[in-house]
N, C-alpha and C. Protein backbone atom coordinates (compact mmCIF):
# COMPACT_ATOMS: atom_id res chain seq x y z
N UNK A 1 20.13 -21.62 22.04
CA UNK A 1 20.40 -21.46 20.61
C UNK A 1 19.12 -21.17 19.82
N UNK A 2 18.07 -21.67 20.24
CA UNK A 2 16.51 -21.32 19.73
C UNK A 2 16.41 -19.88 19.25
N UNK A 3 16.38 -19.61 20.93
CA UNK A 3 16.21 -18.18 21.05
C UNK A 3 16.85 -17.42 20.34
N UNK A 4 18.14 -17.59 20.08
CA UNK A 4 18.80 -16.88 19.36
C UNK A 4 18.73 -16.45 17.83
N UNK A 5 18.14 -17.82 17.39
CA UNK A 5 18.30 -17.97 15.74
C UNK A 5 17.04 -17.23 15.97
N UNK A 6 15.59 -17.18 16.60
CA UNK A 6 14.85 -16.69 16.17
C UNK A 6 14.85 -15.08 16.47
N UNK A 7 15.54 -14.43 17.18
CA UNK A 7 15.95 -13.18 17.66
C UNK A 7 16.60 -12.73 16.09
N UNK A 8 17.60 -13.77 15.75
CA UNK A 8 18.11 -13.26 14.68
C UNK A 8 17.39 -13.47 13.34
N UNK A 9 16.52 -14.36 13.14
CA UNK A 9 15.50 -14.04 12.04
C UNK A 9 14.35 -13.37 12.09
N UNK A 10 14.22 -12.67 13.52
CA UNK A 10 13.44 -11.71 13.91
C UNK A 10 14.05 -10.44 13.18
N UNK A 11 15.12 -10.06 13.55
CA UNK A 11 15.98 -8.68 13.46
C UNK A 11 16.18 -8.80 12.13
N UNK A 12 16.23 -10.06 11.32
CA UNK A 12 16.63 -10.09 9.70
C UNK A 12 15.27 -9.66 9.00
N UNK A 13 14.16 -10.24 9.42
CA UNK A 13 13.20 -9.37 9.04
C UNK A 13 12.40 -8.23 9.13
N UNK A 14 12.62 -7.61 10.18
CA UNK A 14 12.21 -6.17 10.61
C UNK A 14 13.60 -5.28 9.30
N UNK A 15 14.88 -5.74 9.48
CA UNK A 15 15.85 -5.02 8.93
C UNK A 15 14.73 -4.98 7.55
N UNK A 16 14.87 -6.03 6.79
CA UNK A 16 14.42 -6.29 5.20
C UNK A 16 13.42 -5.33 5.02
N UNK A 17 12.30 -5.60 5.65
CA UNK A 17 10.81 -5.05 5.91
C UNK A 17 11.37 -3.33 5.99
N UNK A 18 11.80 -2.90 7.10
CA UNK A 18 11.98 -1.32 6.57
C UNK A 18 12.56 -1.09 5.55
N UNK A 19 14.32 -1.44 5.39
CA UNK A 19 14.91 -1.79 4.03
C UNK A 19 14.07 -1.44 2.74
N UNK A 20 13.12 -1.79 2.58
CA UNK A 20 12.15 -2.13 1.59
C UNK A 20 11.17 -0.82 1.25
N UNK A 21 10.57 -1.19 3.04
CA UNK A 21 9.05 -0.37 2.61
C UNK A 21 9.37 1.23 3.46
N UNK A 22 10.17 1.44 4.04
CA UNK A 22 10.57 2.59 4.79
C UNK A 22 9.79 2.75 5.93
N UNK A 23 8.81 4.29 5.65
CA UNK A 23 7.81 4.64 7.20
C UNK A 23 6.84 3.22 7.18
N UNK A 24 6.32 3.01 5.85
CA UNK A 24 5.07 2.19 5.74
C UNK A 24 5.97 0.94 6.63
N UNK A 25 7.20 0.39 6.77
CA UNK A 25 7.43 -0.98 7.36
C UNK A 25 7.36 -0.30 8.39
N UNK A 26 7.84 0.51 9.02
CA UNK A 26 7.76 1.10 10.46
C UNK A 26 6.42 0.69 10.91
N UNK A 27 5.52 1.83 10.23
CA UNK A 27 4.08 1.54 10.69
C UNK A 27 3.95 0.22 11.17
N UNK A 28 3.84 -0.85 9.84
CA UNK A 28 3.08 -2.05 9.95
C UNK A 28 3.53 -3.06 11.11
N UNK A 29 5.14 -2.79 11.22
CA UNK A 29 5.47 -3.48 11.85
C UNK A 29 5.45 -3.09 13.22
N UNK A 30 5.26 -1.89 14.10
CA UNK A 30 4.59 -1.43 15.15
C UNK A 30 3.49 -1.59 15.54
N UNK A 31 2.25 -1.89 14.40
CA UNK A 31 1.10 -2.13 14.52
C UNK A 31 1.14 -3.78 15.48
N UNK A 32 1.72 -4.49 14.75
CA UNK A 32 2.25 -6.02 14.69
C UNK A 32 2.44 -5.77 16.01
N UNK A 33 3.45 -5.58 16.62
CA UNK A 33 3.92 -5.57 17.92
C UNK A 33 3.02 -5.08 19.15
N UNK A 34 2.38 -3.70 18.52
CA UNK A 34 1.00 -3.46 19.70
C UNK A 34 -0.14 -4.23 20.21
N UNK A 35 -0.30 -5.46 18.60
CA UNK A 35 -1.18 -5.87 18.38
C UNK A 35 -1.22 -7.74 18.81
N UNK A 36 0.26 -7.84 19.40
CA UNK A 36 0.27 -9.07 20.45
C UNK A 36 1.01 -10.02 19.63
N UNK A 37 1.86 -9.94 18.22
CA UNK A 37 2.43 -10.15 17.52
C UNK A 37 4.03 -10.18 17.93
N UNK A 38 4.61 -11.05 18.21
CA UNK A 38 6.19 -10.23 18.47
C UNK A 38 7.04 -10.72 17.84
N UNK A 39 6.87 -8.82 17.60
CA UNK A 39 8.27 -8.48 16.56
C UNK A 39 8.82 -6.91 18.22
N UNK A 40 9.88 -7.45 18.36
CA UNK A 40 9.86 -5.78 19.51
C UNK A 40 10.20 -4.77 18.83
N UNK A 41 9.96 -3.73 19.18
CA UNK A 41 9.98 -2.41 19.25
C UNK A 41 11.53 -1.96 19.32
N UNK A 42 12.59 -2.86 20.34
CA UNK A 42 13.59 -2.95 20.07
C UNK A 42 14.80 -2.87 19.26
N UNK A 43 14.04 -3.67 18.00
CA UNK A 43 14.83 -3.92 17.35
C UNK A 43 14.11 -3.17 16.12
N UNK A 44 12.53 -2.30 15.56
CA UNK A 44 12.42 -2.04 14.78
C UNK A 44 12.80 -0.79 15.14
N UNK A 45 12.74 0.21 16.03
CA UNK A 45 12.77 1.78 16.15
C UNK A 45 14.83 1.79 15.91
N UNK A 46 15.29 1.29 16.87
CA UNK A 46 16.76 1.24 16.70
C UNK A 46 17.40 1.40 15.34
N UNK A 47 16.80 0.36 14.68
CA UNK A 47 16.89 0.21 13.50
C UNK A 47 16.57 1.57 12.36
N UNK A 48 15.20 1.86 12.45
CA UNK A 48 15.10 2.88 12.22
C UNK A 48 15.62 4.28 12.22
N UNK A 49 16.47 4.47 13.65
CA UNK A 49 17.13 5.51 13.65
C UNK A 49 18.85 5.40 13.45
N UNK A 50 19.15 3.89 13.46
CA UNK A 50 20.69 4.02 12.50
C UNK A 50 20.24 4.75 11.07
N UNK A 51 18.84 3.73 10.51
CA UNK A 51 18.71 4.86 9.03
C UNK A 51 18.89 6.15 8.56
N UNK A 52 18.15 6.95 10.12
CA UNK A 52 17.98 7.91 9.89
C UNK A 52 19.89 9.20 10.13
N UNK A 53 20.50 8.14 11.12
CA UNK A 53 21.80 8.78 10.97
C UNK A 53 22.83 8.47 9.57
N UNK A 54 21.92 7.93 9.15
CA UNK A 54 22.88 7.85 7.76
C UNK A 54 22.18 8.47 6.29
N UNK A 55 21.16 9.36 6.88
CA UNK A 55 20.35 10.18 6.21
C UNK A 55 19.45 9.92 5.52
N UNK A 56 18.92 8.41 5.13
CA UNK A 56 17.62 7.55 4.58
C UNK A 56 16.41 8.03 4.56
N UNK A 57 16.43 8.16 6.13
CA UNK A 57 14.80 8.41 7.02
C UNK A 57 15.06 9.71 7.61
N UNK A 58 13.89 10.46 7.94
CA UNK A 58 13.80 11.14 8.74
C UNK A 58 13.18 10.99 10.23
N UNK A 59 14.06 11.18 11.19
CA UNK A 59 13.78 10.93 12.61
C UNK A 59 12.36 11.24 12.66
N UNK A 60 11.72 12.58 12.86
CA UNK A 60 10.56 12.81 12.78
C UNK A 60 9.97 11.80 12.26
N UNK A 61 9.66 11.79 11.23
CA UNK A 61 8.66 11.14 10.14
C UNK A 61 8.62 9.50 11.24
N UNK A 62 9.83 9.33 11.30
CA UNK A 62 10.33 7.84 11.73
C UNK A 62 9.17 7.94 13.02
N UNK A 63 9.52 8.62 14.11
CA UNK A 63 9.22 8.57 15.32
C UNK A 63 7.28 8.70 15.15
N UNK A 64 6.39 9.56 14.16
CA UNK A 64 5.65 9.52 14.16
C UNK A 64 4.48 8.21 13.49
N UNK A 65 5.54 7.36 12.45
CA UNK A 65 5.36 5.92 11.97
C UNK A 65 5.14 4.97 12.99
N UNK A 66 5.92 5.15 13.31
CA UNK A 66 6.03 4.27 15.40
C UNK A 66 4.73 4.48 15.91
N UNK A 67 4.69 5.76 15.97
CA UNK A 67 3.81 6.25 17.42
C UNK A 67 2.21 5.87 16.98
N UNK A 68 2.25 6.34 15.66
CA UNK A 68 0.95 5.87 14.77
C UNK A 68 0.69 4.33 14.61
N UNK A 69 1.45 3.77 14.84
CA UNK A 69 1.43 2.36 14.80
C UNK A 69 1.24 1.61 15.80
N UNK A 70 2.42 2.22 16.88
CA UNK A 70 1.65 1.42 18.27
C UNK A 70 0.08 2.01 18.43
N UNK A 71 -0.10 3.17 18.15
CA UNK A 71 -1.91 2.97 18.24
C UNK A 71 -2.83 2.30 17.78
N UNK A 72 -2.30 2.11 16.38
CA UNK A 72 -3.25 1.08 15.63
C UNK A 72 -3.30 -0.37 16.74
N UNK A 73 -1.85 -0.32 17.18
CA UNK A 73 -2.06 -1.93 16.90
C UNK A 73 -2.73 -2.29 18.34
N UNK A 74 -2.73 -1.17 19.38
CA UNK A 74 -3.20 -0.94 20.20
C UNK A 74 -4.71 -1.00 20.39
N UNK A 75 -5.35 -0.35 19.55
CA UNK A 75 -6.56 -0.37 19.31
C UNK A 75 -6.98 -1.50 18.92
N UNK A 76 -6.83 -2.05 18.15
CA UNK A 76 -6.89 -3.57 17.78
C UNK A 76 -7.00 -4.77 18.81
N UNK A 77 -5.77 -4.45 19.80
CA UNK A 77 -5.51 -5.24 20.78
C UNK A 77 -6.70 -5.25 21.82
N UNK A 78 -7.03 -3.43 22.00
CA UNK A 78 -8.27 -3.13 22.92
C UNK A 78 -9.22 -3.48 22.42
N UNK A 79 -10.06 -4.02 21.26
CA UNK A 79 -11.15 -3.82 20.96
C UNK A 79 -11.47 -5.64 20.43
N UNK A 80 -10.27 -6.33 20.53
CA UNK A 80 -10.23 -7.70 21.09
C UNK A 80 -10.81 -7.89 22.57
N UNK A 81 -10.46 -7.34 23.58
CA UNK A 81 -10.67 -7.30 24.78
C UNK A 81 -11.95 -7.15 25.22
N UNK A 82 -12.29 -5.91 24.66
CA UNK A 82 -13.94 -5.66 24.17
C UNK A 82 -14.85 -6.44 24.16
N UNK A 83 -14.69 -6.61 22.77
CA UNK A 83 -15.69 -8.21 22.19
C UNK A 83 -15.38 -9.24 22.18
N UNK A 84 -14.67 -9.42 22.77
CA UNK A 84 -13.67 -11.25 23.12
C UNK A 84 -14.07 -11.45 24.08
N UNK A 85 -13.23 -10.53 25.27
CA UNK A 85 -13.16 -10.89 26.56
C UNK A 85 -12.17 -11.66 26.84
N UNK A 86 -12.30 -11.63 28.23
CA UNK A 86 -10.93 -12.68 29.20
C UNK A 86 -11.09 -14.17 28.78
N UNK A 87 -12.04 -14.79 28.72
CA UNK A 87 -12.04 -16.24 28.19
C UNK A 87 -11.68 -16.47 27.10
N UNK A 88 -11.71 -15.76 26.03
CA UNK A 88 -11.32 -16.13 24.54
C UNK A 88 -9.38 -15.85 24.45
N UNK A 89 -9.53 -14.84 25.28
CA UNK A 89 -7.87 -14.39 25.28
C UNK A 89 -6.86 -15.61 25.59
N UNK A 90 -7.68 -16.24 27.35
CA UNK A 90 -7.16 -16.91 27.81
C UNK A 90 -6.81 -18.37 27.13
N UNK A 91 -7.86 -18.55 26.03
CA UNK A 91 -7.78 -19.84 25.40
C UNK A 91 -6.82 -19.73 24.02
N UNK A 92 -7.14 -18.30 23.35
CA UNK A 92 -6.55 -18.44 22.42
C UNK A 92 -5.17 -17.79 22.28
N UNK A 93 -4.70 -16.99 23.30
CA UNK A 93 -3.52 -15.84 23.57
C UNK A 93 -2.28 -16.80 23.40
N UNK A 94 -2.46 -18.18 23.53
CA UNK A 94 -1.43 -18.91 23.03
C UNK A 94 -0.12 -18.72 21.60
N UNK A 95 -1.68 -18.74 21.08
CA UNK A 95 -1.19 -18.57 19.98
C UNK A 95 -0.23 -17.17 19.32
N UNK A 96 -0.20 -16.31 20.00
CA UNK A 96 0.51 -15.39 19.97
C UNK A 96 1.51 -15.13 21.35
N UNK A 97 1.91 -16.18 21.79
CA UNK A 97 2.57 -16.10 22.94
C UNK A 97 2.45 -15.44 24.01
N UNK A 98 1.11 -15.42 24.24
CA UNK A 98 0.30 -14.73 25.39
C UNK A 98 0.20 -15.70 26.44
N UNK A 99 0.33 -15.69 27.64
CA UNK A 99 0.38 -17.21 28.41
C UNK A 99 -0.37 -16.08 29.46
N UNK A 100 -1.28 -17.06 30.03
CA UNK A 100 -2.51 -16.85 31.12
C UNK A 100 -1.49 -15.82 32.28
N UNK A 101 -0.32 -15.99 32.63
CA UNK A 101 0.31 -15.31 33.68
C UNK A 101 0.77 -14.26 33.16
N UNK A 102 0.40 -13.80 31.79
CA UNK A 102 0.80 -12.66 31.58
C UNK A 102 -0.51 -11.65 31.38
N UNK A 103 -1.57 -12.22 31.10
CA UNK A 103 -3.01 -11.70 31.14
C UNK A 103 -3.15 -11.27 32.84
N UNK A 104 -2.56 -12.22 33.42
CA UNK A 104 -3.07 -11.89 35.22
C UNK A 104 -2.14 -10.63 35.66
N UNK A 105 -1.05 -11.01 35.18
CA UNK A 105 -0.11 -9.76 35.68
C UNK A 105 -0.62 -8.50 35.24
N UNK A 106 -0.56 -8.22 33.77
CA UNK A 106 -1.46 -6.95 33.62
C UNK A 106 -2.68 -6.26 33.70
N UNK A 107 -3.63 -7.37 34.11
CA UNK A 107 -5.13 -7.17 34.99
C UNK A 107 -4.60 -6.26 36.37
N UNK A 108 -3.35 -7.37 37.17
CA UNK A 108 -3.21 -6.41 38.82
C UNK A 108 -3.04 -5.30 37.82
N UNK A 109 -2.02 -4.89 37.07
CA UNK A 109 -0.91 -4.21 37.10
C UNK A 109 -2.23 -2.82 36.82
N UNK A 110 -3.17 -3.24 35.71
CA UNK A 110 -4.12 -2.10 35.53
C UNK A 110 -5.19 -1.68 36.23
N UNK A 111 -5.54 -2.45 37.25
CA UNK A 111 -6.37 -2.87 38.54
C UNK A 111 -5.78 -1.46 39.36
N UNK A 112 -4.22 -2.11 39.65
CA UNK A 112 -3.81 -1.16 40.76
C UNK A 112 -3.58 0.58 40.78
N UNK A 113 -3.34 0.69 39.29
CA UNK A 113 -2.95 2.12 39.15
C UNK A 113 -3.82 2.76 37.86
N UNK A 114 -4.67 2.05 37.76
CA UNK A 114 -6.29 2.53 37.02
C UNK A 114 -5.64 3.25 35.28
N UNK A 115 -6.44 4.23 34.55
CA UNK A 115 -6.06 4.22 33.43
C UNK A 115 -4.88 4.45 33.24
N UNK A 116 -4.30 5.37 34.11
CA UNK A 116 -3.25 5.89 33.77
C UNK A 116 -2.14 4.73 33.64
N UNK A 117 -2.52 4.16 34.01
CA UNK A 117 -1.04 2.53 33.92
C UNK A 117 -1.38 2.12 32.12
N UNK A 118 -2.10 3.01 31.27
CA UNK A 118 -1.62 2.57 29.77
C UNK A 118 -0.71 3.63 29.35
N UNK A 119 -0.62 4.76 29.74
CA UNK A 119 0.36 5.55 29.49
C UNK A 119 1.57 4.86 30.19
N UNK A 120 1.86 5.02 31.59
CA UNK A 120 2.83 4.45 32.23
C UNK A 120 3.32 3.25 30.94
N UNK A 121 2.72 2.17 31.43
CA UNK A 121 2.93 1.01 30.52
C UNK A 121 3.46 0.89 29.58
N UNK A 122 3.34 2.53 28.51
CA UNK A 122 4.06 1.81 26.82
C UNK A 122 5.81 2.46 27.25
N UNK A 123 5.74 2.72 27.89
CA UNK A 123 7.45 2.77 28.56
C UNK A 123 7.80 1.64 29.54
N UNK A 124 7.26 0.49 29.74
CA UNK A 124 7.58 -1.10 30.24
C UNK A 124 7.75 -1.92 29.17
N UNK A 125 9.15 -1.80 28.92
CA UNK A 125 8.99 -3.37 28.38
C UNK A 125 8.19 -4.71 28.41
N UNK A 126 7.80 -5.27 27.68
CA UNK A 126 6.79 -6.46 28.12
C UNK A 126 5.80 -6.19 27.97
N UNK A 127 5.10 -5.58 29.25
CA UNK A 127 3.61 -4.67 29.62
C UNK A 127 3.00 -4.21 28.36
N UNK A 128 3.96 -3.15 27.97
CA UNK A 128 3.67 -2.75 27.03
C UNK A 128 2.65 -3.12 26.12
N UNK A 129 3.22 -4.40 25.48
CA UNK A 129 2.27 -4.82 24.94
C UNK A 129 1.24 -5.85 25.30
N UNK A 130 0.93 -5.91 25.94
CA UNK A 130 -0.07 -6.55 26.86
C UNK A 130 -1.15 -6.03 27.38
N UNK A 131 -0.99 -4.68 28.00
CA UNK A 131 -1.78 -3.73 28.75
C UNK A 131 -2.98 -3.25 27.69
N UNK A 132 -3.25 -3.23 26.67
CA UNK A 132 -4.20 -2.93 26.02
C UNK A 132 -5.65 -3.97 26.23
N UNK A 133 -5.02 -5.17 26.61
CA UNK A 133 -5.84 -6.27 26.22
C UNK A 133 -7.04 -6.01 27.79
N UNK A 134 -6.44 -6.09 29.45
CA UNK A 134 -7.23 -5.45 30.30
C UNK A 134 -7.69 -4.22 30.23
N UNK A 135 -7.60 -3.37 29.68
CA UNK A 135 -8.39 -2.26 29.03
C UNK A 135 -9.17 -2.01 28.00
N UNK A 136 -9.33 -3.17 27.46
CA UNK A 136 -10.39 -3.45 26.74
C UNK A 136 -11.35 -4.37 27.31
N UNK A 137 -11.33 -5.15 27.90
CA UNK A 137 -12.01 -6.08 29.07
C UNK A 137 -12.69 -4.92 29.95
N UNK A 138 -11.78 -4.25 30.80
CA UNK A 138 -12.42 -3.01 31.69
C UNK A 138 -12.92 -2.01 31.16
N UNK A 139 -13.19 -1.81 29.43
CA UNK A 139 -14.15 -0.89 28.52
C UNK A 139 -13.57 0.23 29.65
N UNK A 140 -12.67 0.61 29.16
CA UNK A 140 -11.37 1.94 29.72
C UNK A 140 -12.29 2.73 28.38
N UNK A 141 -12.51 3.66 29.24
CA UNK A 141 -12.80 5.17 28.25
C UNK A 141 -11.59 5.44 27.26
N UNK A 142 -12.37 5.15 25.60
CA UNK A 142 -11.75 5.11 24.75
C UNK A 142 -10.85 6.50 24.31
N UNK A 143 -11.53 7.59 24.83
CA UNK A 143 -10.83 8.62 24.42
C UNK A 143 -9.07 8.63 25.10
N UNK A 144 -9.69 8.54 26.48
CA UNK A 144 -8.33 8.40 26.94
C UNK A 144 -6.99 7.50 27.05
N UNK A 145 -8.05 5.83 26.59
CA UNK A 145 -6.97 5.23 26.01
C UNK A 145 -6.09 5.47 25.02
N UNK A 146 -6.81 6.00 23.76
CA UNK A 146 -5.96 6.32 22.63
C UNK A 146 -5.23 7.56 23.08
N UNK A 147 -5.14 8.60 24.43
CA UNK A 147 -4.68 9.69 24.53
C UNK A 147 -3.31 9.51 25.01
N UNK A 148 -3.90 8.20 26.05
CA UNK A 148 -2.17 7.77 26.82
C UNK A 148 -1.25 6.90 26.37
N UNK A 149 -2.14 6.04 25.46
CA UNK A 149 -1.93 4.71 24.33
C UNK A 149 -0.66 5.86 23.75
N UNK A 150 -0.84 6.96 22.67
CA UNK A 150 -0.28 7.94 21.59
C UNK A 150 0.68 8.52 22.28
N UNK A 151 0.65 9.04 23.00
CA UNK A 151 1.58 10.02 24.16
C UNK A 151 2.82 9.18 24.40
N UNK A 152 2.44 7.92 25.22
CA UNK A 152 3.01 7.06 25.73
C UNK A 152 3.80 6.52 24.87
N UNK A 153 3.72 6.09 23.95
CA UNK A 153 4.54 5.96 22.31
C UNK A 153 5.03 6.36 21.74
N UNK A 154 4.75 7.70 22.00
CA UNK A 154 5.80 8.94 21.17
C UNK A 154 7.18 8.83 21.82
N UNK A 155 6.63 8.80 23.20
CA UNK A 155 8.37 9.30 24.21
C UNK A 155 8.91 7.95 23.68
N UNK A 156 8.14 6.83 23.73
CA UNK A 156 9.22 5.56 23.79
C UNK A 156 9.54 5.27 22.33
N UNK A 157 8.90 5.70 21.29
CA UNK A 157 9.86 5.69 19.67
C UNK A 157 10.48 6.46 19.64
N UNK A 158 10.32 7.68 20.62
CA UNK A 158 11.80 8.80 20.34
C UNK A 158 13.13 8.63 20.73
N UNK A 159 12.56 7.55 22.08
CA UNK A 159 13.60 7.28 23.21
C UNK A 159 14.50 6.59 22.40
N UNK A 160 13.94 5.10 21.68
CA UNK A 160 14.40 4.08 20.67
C UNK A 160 15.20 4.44 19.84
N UNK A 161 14.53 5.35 18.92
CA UNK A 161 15.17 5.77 17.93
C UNK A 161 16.38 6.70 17.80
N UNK A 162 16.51 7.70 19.42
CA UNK A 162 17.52 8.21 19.27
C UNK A 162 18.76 7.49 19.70
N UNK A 163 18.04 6.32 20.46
CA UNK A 163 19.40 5.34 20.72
C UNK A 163 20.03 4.69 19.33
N UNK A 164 19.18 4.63 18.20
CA UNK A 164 19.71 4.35 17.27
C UNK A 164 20.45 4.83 16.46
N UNK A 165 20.09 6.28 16.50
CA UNK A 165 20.61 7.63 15.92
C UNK A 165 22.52 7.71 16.55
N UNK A 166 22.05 7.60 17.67
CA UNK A 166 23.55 7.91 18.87
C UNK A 166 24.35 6.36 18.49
N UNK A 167 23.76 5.31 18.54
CA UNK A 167 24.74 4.20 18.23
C UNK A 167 25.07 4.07 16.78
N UNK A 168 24.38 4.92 15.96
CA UNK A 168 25.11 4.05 14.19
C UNK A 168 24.64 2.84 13.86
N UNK A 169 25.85 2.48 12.91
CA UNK A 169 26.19 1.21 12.95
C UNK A 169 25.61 -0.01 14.07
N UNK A 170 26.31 0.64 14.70
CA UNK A 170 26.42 -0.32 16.25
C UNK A 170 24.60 -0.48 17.01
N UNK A 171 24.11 -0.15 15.88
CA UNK A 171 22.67 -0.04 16.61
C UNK A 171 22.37 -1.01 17.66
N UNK A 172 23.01 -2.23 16.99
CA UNK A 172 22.40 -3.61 17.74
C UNK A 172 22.78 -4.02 19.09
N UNK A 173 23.95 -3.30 19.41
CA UNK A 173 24.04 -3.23 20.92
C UNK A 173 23.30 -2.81 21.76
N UNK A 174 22.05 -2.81 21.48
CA UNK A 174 21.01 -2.16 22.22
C UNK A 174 20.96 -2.76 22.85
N UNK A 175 20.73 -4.57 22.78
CA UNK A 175 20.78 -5.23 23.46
C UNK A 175 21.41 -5.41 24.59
N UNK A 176 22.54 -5.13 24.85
CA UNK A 176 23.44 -5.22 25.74
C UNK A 176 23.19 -4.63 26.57
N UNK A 177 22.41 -3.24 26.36
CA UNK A 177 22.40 -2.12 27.37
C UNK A 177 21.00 -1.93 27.93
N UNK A 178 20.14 -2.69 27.52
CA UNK A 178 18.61 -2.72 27.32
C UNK A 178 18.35 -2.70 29.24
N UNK A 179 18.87 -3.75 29.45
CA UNK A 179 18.36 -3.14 31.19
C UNK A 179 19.03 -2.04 31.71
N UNK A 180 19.88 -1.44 31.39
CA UNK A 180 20.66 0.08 32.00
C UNK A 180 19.49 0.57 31.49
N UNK A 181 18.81 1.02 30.51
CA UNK A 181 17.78 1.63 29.95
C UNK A 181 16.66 1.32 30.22
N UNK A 182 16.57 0.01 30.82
CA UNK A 182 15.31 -0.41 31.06
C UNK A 182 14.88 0.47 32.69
N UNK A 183 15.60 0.24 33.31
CA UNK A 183 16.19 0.78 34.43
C UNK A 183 16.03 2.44 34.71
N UNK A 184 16.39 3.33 33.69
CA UNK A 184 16.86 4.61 33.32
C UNK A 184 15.21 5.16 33.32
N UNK A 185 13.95 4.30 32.43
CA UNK A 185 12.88 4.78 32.74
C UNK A 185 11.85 4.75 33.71
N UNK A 186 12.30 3.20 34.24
CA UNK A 186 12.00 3.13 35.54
C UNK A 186 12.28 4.45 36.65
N UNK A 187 13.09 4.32 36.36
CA UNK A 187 13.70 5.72 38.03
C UNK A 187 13.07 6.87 37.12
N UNK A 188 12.81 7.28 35.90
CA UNK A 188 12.04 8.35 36.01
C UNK A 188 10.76 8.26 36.02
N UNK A 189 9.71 7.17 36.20
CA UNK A 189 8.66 7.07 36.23
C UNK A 189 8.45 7.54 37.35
N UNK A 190 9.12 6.66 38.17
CA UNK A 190 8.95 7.43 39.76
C UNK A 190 9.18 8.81 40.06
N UNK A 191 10.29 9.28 39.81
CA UNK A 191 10.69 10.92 39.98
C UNK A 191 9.20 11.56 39.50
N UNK A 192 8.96 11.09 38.43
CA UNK A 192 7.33 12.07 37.65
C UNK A 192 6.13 12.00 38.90
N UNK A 193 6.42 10.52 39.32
CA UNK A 193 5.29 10.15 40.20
C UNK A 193 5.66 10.94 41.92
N UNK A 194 6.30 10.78 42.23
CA UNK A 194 6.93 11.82 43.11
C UNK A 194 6.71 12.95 43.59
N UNK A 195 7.07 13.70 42.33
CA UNK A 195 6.97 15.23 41.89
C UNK A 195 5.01 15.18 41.98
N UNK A 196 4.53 14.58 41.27
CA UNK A 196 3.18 14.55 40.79
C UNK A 196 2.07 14.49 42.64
N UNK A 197 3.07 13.77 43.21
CA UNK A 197 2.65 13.40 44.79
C UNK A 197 2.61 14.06 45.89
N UNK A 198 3.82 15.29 45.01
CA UNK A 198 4.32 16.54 46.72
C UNK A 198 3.49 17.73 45.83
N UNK A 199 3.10 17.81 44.78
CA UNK A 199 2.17 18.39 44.03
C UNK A 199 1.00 18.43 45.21
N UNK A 200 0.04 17.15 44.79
CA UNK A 200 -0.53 17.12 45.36
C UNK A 200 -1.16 17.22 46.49
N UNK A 201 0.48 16.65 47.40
CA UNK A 201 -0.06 16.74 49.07
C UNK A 201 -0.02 18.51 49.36
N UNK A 202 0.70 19.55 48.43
CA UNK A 202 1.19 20.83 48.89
C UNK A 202 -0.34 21.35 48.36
N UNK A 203 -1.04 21.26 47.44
CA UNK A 203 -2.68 21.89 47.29
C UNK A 203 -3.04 21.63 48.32
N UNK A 204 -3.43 20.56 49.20
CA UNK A 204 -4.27 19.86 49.77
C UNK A 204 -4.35 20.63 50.96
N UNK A 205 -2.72 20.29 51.59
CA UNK A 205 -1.91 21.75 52.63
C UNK A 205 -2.29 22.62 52.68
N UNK A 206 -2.38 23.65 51.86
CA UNK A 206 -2.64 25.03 51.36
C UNK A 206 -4.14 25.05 51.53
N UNK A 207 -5.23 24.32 51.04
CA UNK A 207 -6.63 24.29 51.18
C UNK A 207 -7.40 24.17 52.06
């Protein structure tokens, strides 16, 4: 029941907050979420694009509020990592519901598949927002963070938002369907990675 009431005074305030301030709540409140704050992404892009099917917002505009926002808040997150470091995170990440096993998980997770796992990443639930913080610790070449950080954000506020667009009303059933979808990007991460792999082994062949 916790969980719930706060899910639902979560979703009551992301609603209000755009309600209100439009792209600017988008922004801020994406920033928030990149930035180790949780409010999900879930429930603000969805949201956003019921607006936009009822002609409020514009998808565009919407999707680029997002995308601009998970960078900010991204950057923020990385440049904690930076000048903090792993000990300050670990002591203080509490406070933003950061728990030590989620700092370790995304250390392997960026360990194993090097920068490119911050692009990968802003299409993982969870990760998502997490993955900035070992890439700022591992002083990840900034250009390319913010390259895969931006990229990586675009597909997943477009993804969001057109689920919001396609459900209406009914935006909030997102929930329901969130692992079919969760799922849906999974299997194409791999297909990309795949493709990206017989790529490779067929140059190599050829050379």
């Amino acid at each position: 029941m916790v969980a719930l009431d706060i899910i639902s005074n979560l979703a009551n305030f992301v609603i209000q907050t755009i309600s209100n301030a439009g792209y600017l709540g988008i922004f801020f409140l994406m920033v928030a979420e990149s930035a180790l704050i949780p409010i999900p992404s879930e429930i603000i892009m969805p949201f956003s694009g019921y607006l936009a099917s009822t002609g409020k917002l514009n998808p565009v505009l919407i999707i680029l509020a997002g995308s601009i926002g998970n960078l900010v808040g991204s950057l923020i997150a990385y440049f904690v990592g930076v000048k903090l470091g792993r000990e300050f995170i670990v002591k203080y990440g509490k406070y933003v519901l950061l728990k030590k096993s989620h700092l370790d998980w995304t250390e392997s997770y960026f360990k194993k598949y090097g920068d490119r796992s911050t692009f990968v990443s802003r299409l993982l639930p969870a990760i998502r927002t997490y993955i900035s913080l070992p890439a700022g610790v591992a002083k990840m070449n900034l250009k390319k963070f913010s390259i895969y950080t931006f990229v990586g954000s675009i597909i997943w506020s477009a993804m969001l938002t057109y689920v919001g667009i396609a459900l209406g009303d009914q935006w909030t059933t997102i929930r329901h369907y969130s692992d079919y979808i969760d799922g849906a990007v999974i299997v194409g991460i791999i297909i990309i990675i795949v493709i990206i792999a017989k790529k490779r082994i067929g140059k190599q062949e050829s050379s």
